[in-house]
C-alpha atoms as a PDB file:
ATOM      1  CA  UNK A   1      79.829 150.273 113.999  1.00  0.00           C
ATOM      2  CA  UNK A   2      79.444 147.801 117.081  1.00  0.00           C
ATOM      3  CA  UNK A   3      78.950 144.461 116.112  1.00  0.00           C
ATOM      4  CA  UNK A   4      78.588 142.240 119.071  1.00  0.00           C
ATOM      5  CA  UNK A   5      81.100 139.070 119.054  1.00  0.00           C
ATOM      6  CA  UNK A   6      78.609 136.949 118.986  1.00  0.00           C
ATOM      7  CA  UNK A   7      76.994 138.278 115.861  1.00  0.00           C
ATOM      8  CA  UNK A   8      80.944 138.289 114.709  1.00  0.00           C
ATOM      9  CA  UNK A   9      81.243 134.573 114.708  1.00  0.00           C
ATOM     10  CA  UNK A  10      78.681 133.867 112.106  1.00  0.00           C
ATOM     11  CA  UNK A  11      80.268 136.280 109.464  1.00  0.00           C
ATOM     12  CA  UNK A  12      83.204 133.695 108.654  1.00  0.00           C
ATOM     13  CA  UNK A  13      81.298 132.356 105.455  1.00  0.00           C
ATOM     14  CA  UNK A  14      80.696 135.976 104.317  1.00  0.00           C
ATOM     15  CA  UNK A  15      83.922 137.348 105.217  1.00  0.00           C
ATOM     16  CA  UNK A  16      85.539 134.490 103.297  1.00  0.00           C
ATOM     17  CA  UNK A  17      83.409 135.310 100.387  1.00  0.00           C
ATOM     18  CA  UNK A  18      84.683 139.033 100.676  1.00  0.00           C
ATOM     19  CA  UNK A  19      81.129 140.462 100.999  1.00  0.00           C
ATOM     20  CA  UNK A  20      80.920 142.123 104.517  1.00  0.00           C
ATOM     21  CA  UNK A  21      80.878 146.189 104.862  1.00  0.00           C
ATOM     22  CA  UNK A  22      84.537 147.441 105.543  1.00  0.00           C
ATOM     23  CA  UNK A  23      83.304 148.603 109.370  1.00  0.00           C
ATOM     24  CA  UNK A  24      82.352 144.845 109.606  1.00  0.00           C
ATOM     25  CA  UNK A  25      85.390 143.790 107.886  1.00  0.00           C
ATOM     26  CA  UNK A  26      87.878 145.335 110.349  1.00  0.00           C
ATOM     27  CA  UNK A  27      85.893 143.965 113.193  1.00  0.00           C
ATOM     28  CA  UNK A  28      86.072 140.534 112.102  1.00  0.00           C
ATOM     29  CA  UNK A  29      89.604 140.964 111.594  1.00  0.00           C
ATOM     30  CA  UNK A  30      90.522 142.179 114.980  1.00  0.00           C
ATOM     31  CA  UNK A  31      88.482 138.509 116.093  1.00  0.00           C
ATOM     32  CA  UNK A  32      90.945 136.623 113.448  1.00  0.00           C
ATOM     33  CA  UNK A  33      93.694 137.838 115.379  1.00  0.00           C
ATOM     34  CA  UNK A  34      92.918 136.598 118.632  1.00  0.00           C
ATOM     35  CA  UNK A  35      90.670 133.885 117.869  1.00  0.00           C
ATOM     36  CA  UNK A  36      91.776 130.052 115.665  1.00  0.00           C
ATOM     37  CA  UNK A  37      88.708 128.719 115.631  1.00  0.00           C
ATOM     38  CA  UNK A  38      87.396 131.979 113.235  1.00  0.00           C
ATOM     39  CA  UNK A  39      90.966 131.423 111.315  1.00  0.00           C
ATOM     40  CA  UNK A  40      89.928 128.014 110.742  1.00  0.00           C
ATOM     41  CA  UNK A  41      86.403 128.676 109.641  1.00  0.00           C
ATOM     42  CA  UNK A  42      87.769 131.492 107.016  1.00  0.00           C
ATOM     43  CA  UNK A  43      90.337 128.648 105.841  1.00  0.00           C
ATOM     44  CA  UNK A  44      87.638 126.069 105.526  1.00  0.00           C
ATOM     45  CA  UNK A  45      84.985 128.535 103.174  1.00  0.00           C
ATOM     46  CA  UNK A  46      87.778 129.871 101.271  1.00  0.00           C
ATOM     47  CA  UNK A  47      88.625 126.488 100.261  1.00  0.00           C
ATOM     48  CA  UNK A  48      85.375 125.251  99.711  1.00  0.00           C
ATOM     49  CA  UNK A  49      85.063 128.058  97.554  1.00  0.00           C
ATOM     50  CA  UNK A  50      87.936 127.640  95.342  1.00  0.00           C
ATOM     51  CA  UNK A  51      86.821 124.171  94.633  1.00  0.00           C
ATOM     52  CA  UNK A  52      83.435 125.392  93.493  1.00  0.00           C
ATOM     53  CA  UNK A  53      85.894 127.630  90.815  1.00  0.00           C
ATOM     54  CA  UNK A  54      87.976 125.124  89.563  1.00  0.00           C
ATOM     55  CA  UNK A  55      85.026 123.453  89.091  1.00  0.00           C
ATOM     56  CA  UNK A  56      86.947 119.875  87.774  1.00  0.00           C
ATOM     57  CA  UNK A  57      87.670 119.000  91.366  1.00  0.00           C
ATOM     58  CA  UNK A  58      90.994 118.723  91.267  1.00  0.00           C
ATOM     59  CA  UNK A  59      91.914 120.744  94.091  1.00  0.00           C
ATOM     60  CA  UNK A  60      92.189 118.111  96.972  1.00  0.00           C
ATOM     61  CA  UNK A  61      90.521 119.110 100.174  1.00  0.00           C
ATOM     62  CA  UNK A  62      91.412 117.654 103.272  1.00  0.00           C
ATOM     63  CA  UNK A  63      89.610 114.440 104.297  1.00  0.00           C
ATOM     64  CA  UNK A  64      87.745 115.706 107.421  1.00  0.00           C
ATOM     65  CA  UNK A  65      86.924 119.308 105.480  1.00  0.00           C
ATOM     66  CA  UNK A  66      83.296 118.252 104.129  1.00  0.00           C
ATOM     67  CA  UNK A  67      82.663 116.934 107.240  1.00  0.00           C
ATOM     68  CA  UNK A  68      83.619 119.881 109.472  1.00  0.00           C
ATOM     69  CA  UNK A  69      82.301 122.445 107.023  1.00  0.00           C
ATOM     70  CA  UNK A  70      79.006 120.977 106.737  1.00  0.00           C
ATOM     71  CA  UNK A  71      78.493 121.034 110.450  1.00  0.00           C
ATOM     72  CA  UNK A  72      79.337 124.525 110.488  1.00  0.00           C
ATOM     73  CA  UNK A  73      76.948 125.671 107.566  1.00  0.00           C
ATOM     74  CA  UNK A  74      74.242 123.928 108.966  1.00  0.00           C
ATOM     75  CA  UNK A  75      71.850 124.967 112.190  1.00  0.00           C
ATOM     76  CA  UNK A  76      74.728 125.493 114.296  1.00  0.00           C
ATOM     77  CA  UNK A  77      75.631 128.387 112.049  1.00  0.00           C
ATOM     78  CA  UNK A  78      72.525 129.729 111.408  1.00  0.00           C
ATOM     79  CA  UNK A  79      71.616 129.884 115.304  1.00  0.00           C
ATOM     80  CA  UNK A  80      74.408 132.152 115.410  1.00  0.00           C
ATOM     81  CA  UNK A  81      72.958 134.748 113.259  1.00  0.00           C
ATOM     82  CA  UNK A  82      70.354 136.899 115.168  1.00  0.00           C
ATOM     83  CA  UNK A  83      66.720 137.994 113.564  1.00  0.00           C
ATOM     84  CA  UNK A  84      69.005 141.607 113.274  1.00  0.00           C
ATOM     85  CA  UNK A  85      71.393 140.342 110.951  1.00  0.00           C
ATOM     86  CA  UNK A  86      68.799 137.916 109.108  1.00  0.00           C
ATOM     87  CA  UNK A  87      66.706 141.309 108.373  1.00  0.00           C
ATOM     88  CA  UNK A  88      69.752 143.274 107.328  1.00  0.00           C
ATOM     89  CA  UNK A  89      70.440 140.987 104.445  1.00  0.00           C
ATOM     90  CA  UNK A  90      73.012 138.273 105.740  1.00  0.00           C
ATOM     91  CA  UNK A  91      70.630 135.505 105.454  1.00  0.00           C
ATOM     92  CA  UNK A  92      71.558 135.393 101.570  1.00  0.00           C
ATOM     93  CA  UNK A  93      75.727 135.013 101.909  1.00  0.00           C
ATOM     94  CA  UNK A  94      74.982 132.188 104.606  1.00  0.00           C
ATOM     95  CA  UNK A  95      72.500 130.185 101.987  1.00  0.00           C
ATOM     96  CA  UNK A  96      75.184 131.215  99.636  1.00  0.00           C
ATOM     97  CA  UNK A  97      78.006 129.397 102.034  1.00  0.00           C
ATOM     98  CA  UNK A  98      75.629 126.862 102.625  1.00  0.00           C
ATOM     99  CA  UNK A  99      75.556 126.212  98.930  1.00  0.00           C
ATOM    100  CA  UNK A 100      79.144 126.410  98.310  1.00  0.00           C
ATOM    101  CA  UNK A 101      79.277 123.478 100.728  1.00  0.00           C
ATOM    102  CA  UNK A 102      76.626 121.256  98.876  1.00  0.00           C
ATOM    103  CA  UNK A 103      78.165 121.966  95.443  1.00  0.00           C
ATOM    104  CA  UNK A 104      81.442 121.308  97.101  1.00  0.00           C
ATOM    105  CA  UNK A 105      80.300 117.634  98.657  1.00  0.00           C
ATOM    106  CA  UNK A 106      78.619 116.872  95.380  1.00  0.00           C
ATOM    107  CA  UNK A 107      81.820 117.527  93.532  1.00  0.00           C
ATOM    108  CA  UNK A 108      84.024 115.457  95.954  1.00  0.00           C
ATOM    109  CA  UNK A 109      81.500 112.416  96.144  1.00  0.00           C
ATOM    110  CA  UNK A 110      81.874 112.825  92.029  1.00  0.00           C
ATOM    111  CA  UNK A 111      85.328 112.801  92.021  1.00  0.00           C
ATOM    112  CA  UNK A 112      85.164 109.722  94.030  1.00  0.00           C
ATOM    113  CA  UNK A 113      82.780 108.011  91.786  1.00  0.00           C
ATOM    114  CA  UNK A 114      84.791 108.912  88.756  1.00  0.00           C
ATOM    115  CA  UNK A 115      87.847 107.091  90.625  1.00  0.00           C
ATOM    116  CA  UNK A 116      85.675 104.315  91.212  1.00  0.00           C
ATOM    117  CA  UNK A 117      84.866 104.075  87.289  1.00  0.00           C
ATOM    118  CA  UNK A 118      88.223 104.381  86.238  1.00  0.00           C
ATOM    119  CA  UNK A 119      88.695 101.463  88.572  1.00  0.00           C
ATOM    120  CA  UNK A 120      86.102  99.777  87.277  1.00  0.00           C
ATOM    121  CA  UNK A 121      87.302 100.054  83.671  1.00  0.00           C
ATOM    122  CA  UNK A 122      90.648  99.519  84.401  1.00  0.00           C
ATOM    123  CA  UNK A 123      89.175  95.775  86.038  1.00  0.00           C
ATOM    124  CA  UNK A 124      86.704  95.521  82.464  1.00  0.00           C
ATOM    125  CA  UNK A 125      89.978  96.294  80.644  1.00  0.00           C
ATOM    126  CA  UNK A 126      92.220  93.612  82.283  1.00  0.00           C
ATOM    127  CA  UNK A 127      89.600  91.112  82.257  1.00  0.00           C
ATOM    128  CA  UNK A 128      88.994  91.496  78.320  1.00  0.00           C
ATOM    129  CA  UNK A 129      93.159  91.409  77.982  1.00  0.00           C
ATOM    130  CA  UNK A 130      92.920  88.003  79.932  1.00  0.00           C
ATOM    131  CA  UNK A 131      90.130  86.771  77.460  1.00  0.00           C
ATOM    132  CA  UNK A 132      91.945  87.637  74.603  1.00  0.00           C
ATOM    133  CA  UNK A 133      94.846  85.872  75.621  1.00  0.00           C
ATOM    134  CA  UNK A 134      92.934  82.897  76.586  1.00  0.00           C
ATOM    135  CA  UNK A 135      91.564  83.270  73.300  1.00  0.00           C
ATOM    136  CA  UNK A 136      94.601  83.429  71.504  1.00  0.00           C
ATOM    137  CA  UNK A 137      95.657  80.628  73.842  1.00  0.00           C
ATOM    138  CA  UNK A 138      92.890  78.134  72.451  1.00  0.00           C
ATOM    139  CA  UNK A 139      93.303  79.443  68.792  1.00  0.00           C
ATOM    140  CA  UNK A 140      97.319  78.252  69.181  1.00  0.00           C
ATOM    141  CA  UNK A 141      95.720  74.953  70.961  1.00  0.00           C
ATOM    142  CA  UNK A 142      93.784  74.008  67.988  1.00  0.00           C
ATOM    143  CA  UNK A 143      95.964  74.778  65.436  1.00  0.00           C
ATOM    144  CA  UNK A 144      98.686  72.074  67.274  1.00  0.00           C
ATOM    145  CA  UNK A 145      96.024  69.984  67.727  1.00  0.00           C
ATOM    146  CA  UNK A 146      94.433  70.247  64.004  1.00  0.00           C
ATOM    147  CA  UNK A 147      98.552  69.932  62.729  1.00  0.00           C
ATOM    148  CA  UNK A 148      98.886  66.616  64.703  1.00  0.00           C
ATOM    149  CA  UNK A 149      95.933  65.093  63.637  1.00  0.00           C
ATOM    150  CA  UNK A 150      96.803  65.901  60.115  1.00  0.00           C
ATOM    151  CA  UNK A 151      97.226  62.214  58.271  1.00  0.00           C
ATOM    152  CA  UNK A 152     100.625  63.054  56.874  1.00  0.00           C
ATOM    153  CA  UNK A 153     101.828  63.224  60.364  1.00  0.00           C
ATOM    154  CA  UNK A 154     104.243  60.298  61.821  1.00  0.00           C
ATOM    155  CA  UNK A 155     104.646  59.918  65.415  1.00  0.00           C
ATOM    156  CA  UNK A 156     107.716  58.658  66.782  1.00  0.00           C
ATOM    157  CA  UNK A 157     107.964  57.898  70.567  1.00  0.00           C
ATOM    158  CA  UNK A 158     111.808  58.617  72.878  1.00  0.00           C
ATOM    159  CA  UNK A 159     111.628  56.901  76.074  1.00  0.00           C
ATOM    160  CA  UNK A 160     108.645  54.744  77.812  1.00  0.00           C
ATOM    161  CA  UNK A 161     105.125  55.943  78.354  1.00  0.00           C
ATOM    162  CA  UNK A 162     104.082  55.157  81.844  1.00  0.00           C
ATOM    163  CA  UNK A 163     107.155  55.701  83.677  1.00  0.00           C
ATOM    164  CA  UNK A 164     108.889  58.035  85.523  1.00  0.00           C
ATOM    165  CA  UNK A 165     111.603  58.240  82.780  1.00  0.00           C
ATOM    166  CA  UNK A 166     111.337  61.153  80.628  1.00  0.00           C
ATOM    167  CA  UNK A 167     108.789  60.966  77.602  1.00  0.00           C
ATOM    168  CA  UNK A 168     109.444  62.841  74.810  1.00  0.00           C
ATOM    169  CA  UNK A 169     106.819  62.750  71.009  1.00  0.00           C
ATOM    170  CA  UNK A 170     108.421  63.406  67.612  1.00  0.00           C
ATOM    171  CA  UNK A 171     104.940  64.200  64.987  1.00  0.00           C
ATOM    172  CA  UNK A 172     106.850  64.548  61.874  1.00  0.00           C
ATOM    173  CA  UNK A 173     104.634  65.809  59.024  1.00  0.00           C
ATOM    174  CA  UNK A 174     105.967  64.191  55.928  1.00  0.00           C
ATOM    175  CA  UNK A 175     104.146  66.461  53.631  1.00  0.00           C
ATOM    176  CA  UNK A 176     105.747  69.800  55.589  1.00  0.00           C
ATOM    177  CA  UNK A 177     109.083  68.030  56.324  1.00  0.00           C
ATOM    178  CA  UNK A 178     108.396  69.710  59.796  1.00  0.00           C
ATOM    179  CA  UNK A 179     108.797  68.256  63.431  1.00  0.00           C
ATOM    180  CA  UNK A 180     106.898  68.978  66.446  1.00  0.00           C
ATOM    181  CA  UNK A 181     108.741  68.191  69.669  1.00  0.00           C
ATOM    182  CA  UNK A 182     106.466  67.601  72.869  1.00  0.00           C
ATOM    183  CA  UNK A 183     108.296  66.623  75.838  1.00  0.00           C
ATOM    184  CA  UNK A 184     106.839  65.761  79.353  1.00  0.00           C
ATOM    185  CA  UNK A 185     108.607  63.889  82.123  1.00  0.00           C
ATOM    186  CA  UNK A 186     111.868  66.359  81.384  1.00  0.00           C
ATOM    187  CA  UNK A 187     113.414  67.676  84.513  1.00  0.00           C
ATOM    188  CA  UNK A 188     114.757  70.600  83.401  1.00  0.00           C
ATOM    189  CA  UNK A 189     118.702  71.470  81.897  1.00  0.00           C
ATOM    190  CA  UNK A 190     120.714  72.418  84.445  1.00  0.00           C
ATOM    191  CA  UNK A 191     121.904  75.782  84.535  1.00  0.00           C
ATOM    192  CA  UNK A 192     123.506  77.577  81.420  1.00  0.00           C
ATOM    193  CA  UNK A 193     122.881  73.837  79.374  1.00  0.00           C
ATOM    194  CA  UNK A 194     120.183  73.265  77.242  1.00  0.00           C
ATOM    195  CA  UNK A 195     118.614  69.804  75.138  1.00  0.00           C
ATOM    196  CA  UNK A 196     119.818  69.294  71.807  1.00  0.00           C
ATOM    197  CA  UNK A 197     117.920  67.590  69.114  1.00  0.00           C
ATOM    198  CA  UNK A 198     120.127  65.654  66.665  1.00  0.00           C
ATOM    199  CA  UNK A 199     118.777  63.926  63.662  1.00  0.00           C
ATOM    200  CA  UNK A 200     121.045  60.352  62.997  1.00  0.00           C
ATOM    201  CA  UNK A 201     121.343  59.278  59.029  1.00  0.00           C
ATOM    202  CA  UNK A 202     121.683  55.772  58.746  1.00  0.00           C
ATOM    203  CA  UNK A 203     125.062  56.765  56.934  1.00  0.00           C
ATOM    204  CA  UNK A 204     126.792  59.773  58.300  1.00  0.00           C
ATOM    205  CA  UNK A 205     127.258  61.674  61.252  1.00  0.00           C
ATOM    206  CA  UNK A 206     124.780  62.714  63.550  1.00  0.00           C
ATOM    207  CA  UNK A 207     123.228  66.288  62.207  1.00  0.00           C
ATOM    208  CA  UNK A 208     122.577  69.141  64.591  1.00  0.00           C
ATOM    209  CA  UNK A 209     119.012  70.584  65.235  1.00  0.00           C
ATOM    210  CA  UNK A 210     117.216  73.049  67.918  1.00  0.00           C
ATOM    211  CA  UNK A 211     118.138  73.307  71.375  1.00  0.00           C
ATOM    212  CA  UNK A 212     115.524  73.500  74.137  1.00  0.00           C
ATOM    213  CA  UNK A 213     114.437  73.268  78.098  1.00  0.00           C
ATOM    214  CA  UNK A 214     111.730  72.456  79.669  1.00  0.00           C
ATOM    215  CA  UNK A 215     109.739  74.336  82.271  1.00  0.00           C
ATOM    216  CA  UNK A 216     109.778  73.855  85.886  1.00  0.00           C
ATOM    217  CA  UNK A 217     106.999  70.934  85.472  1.00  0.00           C
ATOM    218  CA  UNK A 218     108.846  68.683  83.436  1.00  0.00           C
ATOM    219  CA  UNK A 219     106.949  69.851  79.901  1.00  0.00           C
ATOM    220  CA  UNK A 220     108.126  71.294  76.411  1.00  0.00           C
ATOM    221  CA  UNK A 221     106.761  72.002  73.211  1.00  0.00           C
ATOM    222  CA  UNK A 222     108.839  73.305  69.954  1.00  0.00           C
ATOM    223  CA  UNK A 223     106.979  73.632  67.092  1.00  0.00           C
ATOM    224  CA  UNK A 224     108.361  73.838  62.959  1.00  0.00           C
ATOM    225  CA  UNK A 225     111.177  72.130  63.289  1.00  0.00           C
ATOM    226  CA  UNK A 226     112.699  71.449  60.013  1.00  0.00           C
ATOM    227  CA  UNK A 227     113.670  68.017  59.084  1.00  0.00           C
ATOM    228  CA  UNK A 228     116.833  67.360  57.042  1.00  0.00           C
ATOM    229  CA  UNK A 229     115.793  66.600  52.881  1.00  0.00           C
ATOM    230  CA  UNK A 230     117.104  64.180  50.945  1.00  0.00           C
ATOM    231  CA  UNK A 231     118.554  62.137  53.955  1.00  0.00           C
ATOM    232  CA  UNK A 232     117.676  58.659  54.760  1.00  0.00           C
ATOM    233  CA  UNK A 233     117.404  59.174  58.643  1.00  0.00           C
ATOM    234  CA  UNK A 234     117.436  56.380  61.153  1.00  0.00           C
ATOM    235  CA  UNK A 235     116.331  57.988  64.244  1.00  0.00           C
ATOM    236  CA  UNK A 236     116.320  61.089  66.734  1.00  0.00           C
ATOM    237  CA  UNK A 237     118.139  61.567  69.771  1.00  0.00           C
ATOM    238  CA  UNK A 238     118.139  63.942  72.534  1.00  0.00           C
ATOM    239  CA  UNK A 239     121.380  64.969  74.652  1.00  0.00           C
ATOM    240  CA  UNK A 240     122.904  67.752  77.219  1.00  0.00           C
ATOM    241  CA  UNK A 241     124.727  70.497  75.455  1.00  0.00           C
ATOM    242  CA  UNK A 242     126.323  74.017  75.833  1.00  0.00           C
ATOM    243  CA  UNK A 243     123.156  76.223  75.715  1.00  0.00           C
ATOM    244  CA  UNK A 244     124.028  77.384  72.787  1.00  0.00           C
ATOM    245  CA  UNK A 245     123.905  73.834  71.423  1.00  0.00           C
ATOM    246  CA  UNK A 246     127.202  72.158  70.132  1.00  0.00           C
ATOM    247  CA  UNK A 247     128.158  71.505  66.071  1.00  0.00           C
ATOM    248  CA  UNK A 248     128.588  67.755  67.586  1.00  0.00           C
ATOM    249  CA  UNK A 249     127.286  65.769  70.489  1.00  0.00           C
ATOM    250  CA  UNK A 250     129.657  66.329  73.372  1.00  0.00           C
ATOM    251  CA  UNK A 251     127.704  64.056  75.442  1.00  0.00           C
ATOM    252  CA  UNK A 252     126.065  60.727  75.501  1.00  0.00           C
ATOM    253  CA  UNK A 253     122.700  60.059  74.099  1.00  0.00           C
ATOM    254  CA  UNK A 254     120.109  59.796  76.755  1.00  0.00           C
ATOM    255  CA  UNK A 255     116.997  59.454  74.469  1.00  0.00           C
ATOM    256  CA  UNK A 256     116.428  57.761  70.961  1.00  0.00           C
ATOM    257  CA  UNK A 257     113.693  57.182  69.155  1.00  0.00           C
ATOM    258  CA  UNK A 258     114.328  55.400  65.711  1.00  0.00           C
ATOM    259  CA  UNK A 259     112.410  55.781  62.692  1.00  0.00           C
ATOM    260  CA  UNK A 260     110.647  52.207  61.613  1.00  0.00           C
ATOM    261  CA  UNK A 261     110.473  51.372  57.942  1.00  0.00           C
ATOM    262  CA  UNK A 262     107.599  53.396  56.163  1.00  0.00           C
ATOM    263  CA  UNK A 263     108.166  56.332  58.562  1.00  0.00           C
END
């Protein structure tokens, strides 16, 4: 059979579909061959129809394709097919192309929306991380504070509040034997050193504790520090070690706090 060309350009959606009569077939063929803009059109529906079958959408169609194929499977496509062809039963396989578009945008504007969901609860997710830390932030903040407020506690002050010399706060709990070290004012160690606490007996040499730094700001906090038992101690003292600490100081004092009668 005959078909004129420009019936032949409006049989891409049904060709691609594999539904036109073998005469038909052949003729749209030979316009393939010589013609891109029909190769492109065939492209276009068969793609749109394997991403109806997948079905899950994740095939991944070009950016521009739900834009171009629309156009096409709109009037401009229809216009094309004359009252002949509309009588003889084509009308169907272009609402069918038609509809393999539609389906097609609805499951690429889904696919967006689930990515924009995921996003979402990825956001929900981080935010709830960030509130349980802050939560578990405030819970840590309260049990310092609740510890240093606790009436067996003892506070014994290195260096001169007020000033720009380093500050450091001993809060020994008597009942514990513990020590809480809060330091502000502290530039920090230099590099591969570290502070060393050392506990002084009034008789005997100086006994080694933790080593520590402080951040960037000038502020530490150690927490549980055991105290020596069944030592009379004098006072505390603070100096720049090894950062592994040393067994003895290996440098001078730079902060002492002693320990008054009754402490």
């Amino acid at each position: 059979m005959n078909t004129p060309p420009e019936d032949l350009q409006g049989l891409a959606a049904a060709y691609a579909l594999g539904a036109l009569e073998p005469a038909e077939a052949r003729a749209f063929e030979a316009l393939l061959a010589s013609s891109p803009e029909a190769r492109r059109e065939v492209a276009e529906y068969r793609e749109v129809g394997a991403l109806l079958a997948l079905g899950s959408g994740s095939a991944a169609a070009s950016p521009d394709l739900k834009a171009r194929v629309l156009e096409r499977a709109t009037s401009q496509k229809v216009a094309r097919i004359t009252p002949r062809r509309m009588g003889s039963g084509w009308a169907p396989w272009v609402a069918l192309a038609a509809s393999l578009v539609a389906v097609a945008s609805l499951a690429l504007s889904g696919r967006g929306l689930r990515q924009r969901l995921t996003d979402r609860e990825a956001t929900i997710a981080a935010i709830r991380d960030s509130l349980s830390a802050q939560e578990a932030k405030l819970a840590q903040r309260e049990e310092e504070l609740n510890s240093l407020l606790d009436p067996n506690v003892r506070l014994i002050r290195m260096g001169t509040p007020g000033t720009p010399e380093p500050v450091v706060q001993l809060f020994w709990n008597r009942r514990s034997n513990q020590m809480l070290v809060h330091a502000f004012q502290l530039k920090p160690a230099a590099s591969k050193r570290a502070y060393q606490l050392w506990f002084i007996p009034k008789n005997g040499k100086p006994i080694p504790s933790v080593t520590f730094n402080s951040e960037p700001g000038g502020h530490a906090m150690v927490e549980r520090i055991p105290v020596p038992a069944d030592v009379e101690l004098a006072a505390a003292a603070l100096t720049d070690e090894p950062e592994g600490g040393s067994p003895q100081p290996t440098t001078t004092p730079f902060l002492v706090g002693k320990f008054e009668a009754g402490t």
